[in-house]
N, C-alpha and C. Protein backbone atom coordinates (compact mmCIF):
# COMPACT_ATOMS: atom_id res chain seq x y z
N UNK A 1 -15.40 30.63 15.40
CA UNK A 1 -15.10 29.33 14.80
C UNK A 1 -13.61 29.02 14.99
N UNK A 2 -12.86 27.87 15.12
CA UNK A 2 -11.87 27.30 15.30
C UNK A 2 -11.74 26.57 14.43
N UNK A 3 -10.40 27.33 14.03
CA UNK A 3 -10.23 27.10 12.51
C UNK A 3 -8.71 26.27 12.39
N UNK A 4 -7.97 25.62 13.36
CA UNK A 4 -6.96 24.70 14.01
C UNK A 4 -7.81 23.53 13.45
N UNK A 5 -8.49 22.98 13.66
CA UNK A 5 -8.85 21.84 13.03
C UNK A 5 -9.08 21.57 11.56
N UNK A 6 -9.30 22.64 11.20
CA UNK A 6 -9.87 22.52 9.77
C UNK A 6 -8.08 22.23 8.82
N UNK A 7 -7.62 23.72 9.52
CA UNK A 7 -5.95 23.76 8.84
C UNK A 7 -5.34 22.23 9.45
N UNK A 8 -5.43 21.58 10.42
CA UNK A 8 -4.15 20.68 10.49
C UNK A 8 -4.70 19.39 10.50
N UNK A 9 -5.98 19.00 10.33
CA UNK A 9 -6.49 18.11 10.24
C UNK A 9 -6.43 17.03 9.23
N UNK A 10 -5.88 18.11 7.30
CA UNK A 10 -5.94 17.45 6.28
C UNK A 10 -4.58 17.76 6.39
N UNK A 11 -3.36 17.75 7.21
CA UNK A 11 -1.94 17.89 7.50
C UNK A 11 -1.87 16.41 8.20
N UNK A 12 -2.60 16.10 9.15
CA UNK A 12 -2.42 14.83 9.91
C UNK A 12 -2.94 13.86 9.21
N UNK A 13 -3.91 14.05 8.18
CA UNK A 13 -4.55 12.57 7.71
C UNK A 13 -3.37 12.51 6.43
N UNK A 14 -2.63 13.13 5.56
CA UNK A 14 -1.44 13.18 4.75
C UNK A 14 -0.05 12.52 5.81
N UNK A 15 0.11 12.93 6.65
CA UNK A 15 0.81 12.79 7.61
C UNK A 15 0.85 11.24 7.98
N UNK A 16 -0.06 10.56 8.47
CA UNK A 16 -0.74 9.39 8.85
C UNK A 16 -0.77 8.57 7.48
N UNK A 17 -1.46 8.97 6.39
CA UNK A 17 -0.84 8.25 5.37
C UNK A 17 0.60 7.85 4.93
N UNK A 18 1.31 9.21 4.82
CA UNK A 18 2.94 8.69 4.84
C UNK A 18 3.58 8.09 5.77
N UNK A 19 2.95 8.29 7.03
CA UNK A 19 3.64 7.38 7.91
C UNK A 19 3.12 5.53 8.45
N UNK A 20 1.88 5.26 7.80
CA UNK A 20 1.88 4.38 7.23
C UNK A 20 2.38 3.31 6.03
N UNK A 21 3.45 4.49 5.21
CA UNK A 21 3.79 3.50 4.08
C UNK A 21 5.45 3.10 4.87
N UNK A 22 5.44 3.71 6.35
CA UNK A 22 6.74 2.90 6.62
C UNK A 22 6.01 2.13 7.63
N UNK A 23 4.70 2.26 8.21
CA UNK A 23 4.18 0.38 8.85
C UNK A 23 4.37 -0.35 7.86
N UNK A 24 3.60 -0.33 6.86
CA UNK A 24 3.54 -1.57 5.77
C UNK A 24 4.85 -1.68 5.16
N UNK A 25 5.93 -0.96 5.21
CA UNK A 25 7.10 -1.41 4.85
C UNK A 25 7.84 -2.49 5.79
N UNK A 26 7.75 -2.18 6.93
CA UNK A 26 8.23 -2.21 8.47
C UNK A 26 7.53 -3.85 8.45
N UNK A 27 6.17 -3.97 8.51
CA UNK A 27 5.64 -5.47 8.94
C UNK A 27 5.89 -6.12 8.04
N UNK A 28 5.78 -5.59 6.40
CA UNK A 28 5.88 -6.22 5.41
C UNK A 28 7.30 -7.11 5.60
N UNK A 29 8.26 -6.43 6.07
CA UNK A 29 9.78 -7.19 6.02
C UNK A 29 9.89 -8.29 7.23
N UNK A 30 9.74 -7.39 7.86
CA UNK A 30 10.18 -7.90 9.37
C UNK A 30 8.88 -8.94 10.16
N UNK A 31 7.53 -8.97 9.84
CA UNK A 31 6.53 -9.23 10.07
C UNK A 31 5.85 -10.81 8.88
N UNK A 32 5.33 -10.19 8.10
CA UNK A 32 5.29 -11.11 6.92
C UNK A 32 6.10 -12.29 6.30
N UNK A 33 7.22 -11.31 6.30
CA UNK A 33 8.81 -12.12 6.10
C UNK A 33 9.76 -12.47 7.29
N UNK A 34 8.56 -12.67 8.39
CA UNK A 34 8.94 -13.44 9.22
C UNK A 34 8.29 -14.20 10.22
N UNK A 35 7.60 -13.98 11.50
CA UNK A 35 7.01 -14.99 12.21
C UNK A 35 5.50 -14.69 11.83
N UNK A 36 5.07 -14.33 11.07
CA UNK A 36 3.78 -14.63 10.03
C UNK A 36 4.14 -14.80 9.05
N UNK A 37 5.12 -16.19 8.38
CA UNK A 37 5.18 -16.18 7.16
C UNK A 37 4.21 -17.17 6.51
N UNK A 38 3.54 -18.11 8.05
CA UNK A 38 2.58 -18.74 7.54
C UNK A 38 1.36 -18.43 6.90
N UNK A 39 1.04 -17.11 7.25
CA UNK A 39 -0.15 -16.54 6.75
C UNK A 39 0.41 -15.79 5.23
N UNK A 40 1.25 -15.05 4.97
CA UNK A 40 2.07 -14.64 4.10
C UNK A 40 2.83 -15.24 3.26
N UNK A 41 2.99 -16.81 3.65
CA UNK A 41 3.16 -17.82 1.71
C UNK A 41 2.15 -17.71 0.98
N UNK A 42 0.95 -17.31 1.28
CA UNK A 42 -0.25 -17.90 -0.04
C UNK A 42 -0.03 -16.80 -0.85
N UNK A 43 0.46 -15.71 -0.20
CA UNK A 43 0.68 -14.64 -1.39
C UNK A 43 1.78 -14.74 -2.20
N UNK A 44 2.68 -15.83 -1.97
CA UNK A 44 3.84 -15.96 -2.23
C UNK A 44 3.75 -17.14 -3.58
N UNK A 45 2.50 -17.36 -3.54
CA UNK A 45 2.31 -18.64 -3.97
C UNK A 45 1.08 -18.81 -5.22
N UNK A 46 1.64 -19.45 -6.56
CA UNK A 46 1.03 -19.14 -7.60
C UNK A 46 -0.62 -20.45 -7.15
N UNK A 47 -1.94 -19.84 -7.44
CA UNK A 47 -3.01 -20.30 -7.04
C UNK A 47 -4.23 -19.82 -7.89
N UNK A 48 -5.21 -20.73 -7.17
CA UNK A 48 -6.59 -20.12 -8.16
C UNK A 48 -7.87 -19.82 -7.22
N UNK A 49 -7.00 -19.59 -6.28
CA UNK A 49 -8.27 -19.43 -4.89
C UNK A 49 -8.62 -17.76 -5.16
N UNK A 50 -9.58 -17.28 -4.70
CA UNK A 50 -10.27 -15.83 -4.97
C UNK A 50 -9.58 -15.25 -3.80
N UNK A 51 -9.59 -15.67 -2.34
CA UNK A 51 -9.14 -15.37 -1.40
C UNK A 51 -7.63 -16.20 -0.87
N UNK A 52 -6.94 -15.51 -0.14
CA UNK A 52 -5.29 -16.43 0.80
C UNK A 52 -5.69 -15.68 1.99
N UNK A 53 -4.99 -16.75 2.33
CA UNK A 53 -4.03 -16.45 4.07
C UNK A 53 -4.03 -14.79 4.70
N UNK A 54 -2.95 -14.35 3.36
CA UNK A 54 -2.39 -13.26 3.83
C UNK A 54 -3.64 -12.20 3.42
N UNK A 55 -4.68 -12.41 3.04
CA UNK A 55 -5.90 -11.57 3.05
C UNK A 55 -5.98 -11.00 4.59
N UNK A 56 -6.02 -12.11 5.67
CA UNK A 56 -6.13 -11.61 7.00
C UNK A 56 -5.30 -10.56 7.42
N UNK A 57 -4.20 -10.25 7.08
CA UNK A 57 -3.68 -8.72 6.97
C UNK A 57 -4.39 -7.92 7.31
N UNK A 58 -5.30 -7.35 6.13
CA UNK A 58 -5.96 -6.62 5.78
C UNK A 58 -6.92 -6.41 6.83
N UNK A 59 -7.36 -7.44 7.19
CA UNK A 59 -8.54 -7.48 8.99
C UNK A 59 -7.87 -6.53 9.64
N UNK A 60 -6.39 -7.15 9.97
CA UNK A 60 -5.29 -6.75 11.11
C UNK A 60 -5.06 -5.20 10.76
N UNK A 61 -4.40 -4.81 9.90
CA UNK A 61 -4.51 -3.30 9.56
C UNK A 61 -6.25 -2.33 9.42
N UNK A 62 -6.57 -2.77 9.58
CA UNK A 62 -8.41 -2.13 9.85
C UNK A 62 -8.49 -1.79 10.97
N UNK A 63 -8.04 -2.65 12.41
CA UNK A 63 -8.26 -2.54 13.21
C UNK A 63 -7.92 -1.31 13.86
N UNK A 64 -6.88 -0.43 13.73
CA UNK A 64 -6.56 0.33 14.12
C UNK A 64 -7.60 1.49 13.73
N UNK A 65 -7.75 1.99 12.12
CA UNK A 65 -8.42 2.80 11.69
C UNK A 65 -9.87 2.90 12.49
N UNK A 66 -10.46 1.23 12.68
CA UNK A 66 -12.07 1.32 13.31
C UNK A 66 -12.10 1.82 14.77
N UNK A 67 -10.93 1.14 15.19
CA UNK A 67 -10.86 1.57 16.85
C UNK A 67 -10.89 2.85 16.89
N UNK A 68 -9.87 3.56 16.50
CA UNK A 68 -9.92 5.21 16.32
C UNK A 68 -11.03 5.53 15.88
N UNK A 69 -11.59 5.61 14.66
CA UNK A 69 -13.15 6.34 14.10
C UNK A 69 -14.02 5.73 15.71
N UNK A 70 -13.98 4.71 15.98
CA UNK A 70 -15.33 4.17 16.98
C UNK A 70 -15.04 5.20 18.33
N UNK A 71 -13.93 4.94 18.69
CA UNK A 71 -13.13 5.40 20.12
C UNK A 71 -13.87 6.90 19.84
N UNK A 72 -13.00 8.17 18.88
CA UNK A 72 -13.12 9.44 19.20
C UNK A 72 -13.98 9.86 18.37
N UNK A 73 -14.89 9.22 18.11
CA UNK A 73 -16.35 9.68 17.72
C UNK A 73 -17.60 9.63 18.53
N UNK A 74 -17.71 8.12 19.19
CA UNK A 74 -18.48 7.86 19.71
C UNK A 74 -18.29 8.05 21.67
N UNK A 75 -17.03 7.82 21.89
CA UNK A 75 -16.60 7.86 23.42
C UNK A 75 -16.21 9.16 23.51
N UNK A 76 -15.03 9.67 22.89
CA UNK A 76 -14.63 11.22 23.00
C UNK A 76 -14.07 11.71 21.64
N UNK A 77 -15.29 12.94 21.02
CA UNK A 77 -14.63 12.93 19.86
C UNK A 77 -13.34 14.15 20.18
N UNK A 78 -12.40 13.60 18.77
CA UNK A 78 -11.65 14.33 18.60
C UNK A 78 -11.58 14.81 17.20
N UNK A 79 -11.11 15.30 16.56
CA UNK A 79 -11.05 15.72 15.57
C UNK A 79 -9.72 15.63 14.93
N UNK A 80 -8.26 15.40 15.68
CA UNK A 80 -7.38 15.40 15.06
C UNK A 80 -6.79 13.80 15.09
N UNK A 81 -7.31 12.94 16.17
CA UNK A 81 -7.58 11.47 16.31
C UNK A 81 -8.28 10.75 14.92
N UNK A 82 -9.98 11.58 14.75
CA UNK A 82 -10.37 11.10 13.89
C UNK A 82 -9.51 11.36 12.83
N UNK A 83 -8.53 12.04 12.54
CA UNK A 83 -7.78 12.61 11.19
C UNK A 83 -6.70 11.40 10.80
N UNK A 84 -6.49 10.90 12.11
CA UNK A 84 -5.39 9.50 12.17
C UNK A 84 -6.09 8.43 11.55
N UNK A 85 -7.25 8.01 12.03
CA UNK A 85 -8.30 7.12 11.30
C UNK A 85 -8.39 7.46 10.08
N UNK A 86 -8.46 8.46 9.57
CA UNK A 86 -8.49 9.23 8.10
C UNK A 86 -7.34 8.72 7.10
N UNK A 87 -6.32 8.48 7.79
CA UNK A 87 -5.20 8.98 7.16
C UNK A 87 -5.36 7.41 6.53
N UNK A 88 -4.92 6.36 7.97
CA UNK A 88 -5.01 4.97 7.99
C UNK A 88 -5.84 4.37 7.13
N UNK A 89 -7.23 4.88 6.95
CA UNK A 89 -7.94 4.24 6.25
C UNK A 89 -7.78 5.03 4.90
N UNK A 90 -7.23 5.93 4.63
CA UNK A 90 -6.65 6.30 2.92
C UNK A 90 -5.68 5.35 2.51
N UNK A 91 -4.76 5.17 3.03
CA UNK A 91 -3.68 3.98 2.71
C UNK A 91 -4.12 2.85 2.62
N UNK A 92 -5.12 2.37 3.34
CA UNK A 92 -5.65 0.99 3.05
C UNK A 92 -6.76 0.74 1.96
N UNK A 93 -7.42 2.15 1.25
CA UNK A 93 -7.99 2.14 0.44
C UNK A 93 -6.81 1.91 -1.06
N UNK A 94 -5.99 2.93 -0.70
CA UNK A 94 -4.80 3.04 -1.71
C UNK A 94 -4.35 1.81 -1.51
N UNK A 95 -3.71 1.34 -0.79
CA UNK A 95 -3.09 -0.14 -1.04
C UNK A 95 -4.51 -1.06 -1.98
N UNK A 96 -5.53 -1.40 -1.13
CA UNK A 96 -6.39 -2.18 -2.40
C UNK A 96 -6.02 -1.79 -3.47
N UNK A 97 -6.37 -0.09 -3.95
CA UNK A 97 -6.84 -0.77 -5.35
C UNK A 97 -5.40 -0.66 -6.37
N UNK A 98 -3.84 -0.26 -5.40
CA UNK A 98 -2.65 -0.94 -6.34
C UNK A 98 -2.38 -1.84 -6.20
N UNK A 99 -2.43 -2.40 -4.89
CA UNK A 99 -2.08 -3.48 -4.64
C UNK A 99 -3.05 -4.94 -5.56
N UNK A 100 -3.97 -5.11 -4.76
CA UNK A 100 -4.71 -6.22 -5.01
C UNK A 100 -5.76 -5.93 -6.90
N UNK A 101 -6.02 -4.89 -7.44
CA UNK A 101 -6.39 -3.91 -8.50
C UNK A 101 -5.37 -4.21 -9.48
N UNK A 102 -4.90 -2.99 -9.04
CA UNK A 102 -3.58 -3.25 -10.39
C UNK A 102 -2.41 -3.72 -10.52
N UNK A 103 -2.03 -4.26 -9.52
CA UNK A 103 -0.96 -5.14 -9.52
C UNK A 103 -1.44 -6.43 -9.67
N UNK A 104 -1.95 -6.99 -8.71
CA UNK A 104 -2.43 -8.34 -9.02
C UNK A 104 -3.43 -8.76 -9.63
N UNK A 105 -4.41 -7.69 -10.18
CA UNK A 105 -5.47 -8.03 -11.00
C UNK A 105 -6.42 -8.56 -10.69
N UNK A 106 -6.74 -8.63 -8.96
CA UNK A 106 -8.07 -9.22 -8.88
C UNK A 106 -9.00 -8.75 -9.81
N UNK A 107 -9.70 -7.27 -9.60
CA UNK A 107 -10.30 -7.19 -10.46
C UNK A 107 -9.69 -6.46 -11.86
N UNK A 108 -9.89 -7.23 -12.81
CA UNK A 108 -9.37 -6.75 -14.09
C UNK A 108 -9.19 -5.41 -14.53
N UNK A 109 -8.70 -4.53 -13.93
CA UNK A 109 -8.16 -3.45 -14.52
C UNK A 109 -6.99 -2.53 -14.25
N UNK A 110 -6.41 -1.79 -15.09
CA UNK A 110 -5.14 -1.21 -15.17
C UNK A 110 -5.59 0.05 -15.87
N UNK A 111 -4.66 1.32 -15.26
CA UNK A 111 -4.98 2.24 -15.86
C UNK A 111 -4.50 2.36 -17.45
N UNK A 112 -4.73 3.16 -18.61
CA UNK A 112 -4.52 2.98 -19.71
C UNK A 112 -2.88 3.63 -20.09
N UNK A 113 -3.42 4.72 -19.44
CA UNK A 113 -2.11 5.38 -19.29
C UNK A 113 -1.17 4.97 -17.78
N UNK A 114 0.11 4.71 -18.29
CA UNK A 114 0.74 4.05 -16.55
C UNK A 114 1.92 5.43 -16.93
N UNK A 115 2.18 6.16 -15.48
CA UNK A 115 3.42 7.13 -15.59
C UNK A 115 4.68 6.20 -15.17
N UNK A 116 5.74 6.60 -15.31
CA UNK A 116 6.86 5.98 -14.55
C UNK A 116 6.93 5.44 -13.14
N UNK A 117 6.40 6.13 -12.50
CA UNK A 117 6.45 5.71 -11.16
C UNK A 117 5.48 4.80 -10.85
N UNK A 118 4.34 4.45 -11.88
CA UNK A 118 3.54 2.92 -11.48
C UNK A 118 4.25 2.09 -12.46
N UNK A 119 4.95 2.27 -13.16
CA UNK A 119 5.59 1.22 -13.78
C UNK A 119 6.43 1.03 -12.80
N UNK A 120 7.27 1.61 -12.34
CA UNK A 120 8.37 1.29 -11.50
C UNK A 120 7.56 0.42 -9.98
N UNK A 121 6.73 1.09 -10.06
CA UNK A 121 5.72 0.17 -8.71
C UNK A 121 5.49 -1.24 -8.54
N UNK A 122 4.95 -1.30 -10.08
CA UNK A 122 4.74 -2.53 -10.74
C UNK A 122 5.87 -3.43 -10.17
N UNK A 123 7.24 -3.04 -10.86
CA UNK A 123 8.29 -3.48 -11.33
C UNK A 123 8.28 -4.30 -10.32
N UNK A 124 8.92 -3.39 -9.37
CA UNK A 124 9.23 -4.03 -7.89
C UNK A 124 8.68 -4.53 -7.37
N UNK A 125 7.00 -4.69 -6.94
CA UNK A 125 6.74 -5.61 -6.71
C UNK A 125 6.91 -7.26 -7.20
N UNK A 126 7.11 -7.22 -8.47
CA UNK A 126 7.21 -8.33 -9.48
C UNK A 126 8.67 -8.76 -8.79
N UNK A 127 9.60 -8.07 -8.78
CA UNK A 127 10.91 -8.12 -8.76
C UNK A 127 10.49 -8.83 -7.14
N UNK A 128 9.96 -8.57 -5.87
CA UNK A 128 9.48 -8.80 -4.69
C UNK A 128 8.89 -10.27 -4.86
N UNK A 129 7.89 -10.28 -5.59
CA UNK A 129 7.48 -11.91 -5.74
C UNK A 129 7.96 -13.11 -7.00
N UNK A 130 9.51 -12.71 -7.22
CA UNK A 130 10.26 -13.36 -8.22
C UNK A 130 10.37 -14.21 -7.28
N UNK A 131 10.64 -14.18 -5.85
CA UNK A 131 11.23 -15.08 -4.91
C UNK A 131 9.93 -15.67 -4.24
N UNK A 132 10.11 -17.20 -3.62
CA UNK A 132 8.93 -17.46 -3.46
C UNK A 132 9.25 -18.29 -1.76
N UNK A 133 10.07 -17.49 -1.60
CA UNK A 133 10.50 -17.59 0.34
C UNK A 133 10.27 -16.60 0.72
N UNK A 134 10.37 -16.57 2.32
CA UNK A 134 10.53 -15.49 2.95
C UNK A 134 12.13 -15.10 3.07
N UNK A 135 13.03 -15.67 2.24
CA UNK A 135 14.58 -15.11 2.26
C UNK A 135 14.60 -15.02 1.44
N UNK A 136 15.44 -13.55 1.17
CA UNK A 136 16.12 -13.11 0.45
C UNK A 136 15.04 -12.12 -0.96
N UNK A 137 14.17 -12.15 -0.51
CA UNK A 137 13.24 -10.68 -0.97
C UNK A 137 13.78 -9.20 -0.73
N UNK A 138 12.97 -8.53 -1.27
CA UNK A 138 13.59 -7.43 -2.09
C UNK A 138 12.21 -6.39 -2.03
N UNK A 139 12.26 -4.95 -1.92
CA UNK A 139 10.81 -4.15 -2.38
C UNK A 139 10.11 -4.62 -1.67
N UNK A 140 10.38 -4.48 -0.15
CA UNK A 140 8.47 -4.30 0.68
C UNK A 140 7.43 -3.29 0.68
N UNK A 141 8.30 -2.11 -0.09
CA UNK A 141 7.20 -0.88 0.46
C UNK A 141 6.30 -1.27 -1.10
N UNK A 142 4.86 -0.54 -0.72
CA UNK A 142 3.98 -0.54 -1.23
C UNK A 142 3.49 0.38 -2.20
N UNK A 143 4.15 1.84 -1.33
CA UNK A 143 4.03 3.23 -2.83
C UNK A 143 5.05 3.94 -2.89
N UNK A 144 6.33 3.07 -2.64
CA UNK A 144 7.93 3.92 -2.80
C UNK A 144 8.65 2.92 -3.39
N UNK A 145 8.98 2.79 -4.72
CA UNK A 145 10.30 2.05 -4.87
C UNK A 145 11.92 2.97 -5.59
N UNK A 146 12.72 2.59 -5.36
CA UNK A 146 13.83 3.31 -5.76
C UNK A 146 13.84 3.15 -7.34
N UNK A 147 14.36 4.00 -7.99
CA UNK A 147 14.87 4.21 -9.39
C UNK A 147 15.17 3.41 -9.87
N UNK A 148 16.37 2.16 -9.24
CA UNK A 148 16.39 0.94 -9.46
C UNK A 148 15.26 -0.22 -9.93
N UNK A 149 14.42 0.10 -10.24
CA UNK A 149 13.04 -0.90 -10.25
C UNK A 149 12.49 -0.49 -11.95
N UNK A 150 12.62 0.59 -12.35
CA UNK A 150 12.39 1.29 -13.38
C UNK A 150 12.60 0.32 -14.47
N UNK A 151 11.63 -0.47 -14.94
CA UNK A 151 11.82 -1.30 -16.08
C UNK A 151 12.83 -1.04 -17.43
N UNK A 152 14.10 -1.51 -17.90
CA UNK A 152 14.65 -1.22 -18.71
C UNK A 152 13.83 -0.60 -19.97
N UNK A 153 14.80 0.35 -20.91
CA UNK A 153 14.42 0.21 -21.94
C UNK A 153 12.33 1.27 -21.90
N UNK A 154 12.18 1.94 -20.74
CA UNK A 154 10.78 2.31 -20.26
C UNK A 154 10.77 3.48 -20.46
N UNK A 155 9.82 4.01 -21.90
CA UNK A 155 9.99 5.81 -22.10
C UNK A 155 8.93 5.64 -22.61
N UNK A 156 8.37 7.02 -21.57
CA UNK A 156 6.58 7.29 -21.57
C UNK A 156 6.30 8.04 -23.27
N UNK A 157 4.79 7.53 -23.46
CA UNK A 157 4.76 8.03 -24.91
C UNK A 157 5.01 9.20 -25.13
N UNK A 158 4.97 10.05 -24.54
CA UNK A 158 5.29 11.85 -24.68
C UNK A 158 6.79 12.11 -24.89
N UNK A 159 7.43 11.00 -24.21
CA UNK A 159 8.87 11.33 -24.10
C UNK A 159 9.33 10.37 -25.52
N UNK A 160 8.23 10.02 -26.11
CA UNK A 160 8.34 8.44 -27.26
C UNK A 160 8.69 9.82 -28.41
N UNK A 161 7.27 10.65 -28.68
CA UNK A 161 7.33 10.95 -29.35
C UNK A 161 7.91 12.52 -30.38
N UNK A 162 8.35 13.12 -28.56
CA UNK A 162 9.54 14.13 -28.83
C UNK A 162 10.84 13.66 -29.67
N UNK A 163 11.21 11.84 -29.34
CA UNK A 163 12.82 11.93 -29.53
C UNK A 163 12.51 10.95 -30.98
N UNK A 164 11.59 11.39 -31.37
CA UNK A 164 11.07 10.75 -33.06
C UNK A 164 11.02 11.95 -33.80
């Protein structure tokens, strides 16, 4: 048995995930917040539609994940290819359900308990769609924001009820 795939396989789909949160940082700025900003105002933009514009994203980032699963499954499999598809399509699962879930609330829910670092997630995004251009935004990435974002005045109940 060959056991190289098994070990580096859940290394490349981790791998492929983190290196996806600098695509979606990367298009988000330079992409979105710029010669697609036409598709990328409706998100910018307070509404009561179920679906926007910038939903088509979401098509556009798929594409890669399906091509890969279709390509080295069905034409030539691979196993550390399919792990790239893996990775890609974890991040795009993860982006739904913070992104469009609990940040924006399509569907109504939030976890009960939030740690610091989804508050701070939160934050920045909010802090990201304070502005309602494509200039002069702030916080493109999707599951990294700096310390800076950390809602004032923000201490988790555990830490509430030690300094009581």
């Amino acid at each position: 048995m060959n056991w190289l795939p098994i070990i580096l396989c859940p290394l490349i789909v981790l791998g492929t995930f983190l290196f996806w949160e600098f695509v979606a940082w990367f298009t988000h700025k330079y992409v979105m917040h710029g010669f697609l900003w036409s598709w990328h105002r409706s998100h910018h933009t307070v509404h009561s539609h179920t679906l926007e514009r910038n939903d088509l994203f979401a098509l556009v980032f798929s594409i890669p994940s399906i091509g890969i699963f279709y390509y080295y499954s069905q034409v030539t499999y691979n196993p550390y290819m399919l792990a790239v598809g893996m990775g890609i399509f974890c991040y795009g699962v993860f982006y739904f359900i913070f992104h469009d879930i609990i940040v924006h609330q399509r569907i109504r829910w939030r976890p009960a308990k939030r740690s610091k670092y989804l508050h701070r997630m939160i934050n920045a995004h909010y802090v990201h769609h304070s502005r309602h251009s494509k200039e002069g935004c702030e916080a493109f990435g999707f599951l990294y924001a700096p310390k800076k974002y950390e809602p004032k005045n923000f201490v988790l109940k555990k830490e509430r009820s030690q300094t009581q």
